[in-house]
N, C-alpha and C. Protein backbone atom coordinates (compact mmCIF):
# COMPACT_ATOMS: atom_id res chain seq x y z
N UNK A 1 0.82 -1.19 0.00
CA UNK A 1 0.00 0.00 0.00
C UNK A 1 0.86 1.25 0.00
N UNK A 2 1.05 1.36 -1.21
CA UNK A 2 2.02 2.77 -1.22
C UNK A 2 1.24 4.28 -1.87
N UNK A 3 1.47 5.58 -1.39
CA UNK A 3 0.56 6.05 -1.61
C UNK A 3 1.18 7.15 -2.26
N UNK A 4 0.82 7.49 -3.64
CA UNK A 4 2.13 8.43 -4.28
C UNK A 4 1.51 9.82 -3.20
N UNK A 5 2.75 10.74 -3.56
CA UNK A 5 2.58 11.74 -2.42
C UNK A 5 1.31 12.76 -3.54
N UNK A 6 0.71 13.49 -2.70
CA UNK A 6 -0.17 14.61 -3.12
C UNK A 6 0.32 15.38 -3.62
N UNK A 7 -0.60 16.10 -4.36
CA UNK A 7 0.24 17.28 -4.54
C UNK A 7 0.32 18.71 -3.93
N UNK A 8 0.00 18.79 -2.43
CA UNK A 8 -0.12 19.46 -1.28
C UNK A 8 1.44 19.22 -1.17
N UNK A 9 1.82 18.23 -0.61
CA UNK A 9 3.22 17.98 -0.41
C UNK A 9 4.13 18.53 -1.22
N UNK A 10 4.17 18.40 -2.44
CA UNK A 10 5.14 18.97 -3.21
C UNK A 10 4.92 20.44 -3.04
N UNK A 11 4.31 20.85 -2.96
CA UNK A 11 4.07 22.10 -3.03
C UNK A 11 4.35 22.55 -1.21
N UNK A 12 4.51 22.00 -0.51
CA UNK A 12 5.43 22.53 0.94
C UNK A 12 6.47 22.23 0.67
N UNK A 13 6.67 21.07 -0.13
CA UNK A 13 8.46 20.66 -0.17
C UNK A 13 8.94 21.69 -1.12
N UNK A 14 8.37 22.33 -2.18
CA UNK A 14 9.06 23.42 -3.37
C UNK A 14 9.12 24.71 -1.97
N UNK A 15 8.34 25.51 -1.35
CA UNK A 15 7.87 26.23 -0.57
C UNK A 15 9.23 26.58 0.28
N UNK A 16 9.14 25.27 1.12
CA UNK A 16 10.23 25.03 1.71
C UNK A 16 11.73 25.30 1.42
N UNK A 17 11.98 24.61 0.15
CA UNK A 17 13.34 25.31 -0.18
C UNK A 17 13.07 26.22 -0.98
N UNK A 18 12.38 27.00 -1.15
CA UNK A 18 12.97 28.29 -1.66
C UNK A 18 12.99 29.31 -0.48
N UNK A 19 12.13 28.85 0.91
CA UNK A 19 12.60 30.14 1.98
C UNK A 19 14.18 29.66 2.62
N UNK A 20 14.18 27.95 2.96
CA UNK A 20 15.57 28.07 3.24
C UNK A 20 16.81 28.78 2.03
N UNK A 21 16.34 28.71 0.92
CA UNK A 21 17.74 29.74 -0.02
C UNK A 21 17.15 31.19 -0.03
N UNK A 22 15.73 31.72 0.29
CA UNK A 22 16.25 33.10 0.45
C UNK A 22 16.87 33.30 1.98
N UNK A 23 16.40 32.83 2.87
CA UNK A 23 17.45 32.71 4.47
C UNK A 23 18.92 32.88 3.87
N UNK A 24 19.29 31.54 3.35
CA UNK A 24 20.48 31.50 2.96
C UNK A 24 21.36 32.37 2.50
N UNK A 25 20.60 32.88 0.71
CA UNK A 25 20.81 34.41 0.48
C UNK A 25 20.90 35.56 1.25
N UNK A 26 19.80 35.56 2.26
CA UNK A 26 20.07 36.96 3.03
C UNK A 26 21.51 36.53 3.96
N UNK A 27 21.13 35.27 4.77
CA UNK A 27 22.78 35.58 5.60
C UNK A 27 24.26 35.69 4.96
N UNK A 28 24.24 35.11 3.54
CA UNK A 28 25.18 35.58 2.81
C UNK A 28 25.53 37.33 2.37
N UNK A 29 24.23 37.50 2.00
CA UNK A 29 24.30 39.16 1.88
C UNK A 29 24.80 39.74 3.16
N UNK A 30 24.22 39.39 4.15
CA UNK A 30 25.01 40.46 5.47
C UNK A 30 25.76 40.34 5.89
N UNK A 31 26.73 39.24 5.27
CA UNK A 31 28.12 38.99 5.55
C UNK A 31 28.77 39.43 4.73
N UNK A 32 28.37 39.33 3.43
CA UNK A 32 29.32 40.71 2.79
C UNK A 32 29.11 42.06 2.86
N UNK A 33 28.52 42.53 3.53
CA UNK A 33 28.04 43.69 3.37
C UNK A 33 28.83 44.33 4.98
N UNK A 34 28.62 43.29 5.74
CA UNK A 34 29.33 43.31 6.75
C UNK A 34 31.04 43.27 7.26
N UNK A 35 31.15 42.58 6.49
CA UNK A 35 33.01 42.53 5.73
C UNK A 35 33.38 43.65 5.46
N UNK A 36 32.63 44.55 5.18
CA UNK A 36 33.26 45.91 4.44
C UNK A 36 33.45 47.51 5.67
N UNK A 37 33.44 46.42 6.75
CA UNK A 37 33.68 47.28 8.37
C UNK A 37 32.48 48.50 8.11
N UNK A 38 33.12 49.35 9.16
CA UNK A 38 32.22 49.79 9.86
C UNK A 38 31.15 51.06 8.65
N UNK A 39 30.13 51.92 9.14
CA UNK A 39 29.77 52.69 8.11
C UNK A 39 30.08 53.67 8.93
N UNK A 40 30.34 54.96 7.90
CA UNK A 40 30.81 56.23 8.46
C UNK A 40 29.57 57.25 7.92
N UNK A 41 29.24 58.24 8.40
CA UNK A 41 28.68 59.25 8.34
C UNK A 41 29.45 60.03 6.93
N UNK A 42 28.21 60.43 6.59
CA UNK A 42 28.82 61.25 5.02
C UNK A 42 29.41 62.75 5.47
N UNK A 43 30.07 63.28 4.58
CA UNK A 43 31.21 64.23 4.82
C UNK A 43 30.07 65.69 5.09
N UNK A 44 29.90 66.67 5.79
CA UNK A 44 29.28 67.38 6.15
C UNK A 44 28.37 68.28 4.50
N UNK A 45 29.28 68.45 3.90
CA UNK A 45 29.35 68.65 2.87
C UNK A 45 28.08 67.83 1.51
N UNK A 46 28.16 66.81 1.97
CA UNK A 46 27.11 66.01 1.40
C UNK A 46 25.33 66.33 2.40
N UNK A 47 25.37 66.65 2.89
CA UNK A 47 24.20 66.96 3.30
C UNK A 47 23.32 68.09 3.19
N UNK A 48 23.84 68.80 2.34
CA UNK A 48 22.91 69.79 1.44
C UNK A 48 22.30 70.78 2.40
N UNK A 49 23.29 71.64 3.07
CA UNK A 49 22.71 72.39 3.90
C UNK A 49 21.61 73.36 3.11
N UNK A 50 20.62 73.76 3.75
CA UNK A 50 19.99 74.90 3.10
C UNK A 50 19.59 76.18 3.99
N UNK A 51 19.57 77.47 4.06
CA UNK A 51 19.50 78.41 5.11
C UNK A 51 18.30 78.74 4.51
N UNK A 52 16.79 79.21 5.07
CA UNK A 52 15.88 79.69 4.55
C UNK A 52 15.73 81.01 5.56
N UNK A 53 15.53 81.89 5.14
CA UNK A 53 15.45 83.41 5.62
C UNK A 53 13.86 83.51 5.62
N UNK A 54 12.81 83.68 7.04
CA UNK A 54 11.65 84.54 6.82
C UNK A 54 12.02 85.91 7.40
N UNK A 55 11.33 86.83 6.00
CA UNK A 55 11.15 88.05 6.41
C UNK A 55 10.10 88.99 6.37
N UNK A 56 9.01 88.37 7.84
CA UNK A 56 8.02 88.44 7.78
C UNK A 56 7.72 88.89 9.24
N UNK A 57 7.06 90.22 9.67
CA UNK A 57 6.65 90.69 10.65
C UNK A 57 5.89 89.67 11.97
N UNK A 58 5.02 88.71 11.62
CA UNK A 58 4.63 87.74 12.10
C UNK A 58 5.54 86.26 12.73
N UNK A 59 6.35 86.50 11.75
CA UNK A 59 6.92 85.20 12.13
C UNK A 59 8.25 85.87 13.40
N UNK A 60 8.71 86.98 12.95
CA UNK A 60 9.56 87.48 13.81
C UNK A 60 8.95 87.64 14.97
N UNK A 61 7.43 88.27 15.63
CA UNK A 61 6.70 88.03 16.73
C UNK A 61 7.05 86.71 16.82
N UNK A 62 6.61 85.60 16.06
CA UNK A 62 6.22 84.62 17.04
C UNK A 62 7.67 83.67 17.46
N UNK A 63 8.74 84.26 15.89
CA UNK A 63 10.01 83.66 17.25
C UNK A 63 10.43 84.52 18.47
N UNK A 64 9.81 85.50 18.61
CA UNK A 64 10.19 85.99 19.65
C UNK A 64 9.54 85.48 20.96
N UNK A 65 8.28 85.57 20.73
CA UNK A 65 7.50 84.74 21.63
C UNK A 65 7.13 83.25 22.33
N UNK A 66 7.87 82.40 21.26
CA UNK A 66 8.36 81.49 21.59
C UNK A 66 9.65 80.83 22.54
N UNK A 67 10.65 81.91 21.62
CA UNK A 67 11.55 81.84 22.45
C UNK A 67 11.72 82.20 23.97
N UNK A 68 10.79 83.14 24.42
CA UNK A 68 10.76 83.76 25.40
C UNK A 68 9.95 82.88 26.24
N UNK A 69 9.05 81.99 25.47
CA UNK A 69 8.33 80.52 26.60
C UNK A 69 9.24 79.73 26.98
N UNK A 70 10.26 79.40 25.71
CA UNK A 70 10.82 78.24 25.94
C UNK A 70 11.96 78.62 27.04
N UNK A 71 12.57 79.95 27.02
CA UNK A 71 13.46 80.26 28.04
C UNK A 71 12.69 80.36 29.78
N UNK A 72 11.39 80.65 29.96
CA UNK A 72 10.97 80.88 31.05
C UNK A 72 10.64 79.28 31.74
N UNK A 73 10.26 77.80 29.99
CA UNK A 73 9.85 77.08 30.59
C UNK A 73 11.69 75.89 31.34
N UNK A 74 12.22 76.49 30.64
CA UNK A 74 13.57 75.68 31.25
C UNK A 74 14.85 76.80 31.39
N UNK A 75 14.90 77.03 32.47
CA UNK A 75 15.65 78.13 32.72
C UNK A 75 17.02 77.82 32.71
């Protein structure tokens, strides 16, 4: 009494190895990626400073007024 397998089975057994080789794949990837030491912060320069100027009666109130909370709330 032999019972050929279903085809449920094959289809966990295909399933199956393809998550153990992406596992596989990924711990390979973070070992090379990891090999290549540590990561450094990009050069100041690369971060695209931008200065925006308001020159606007309102906004000058309200940094003023702000500032003047935030100094009273932590002295």
């Amino acid at each position: 009494m032999t019972k050929k397998p279903s085809s449920g089975r094959w289809v966990a057994l295909i399933t199956g190895f393809i998550s153990v080789a992406i596992g596989l794949l990924y711990l390979l990837m973070i070992t090379v990626l990891d090999s290549r030491g540590p990561m450094l912060p990009p050069p100041p320069e690369a971060l695209g400073v931008v200065e925006v100027g308001i020159d606007h009666p309102f906004f000058e109130g309200a940094l003023r007024l702000f500032s003047g909370q935030f100094l009273r709330t932590f002295p």
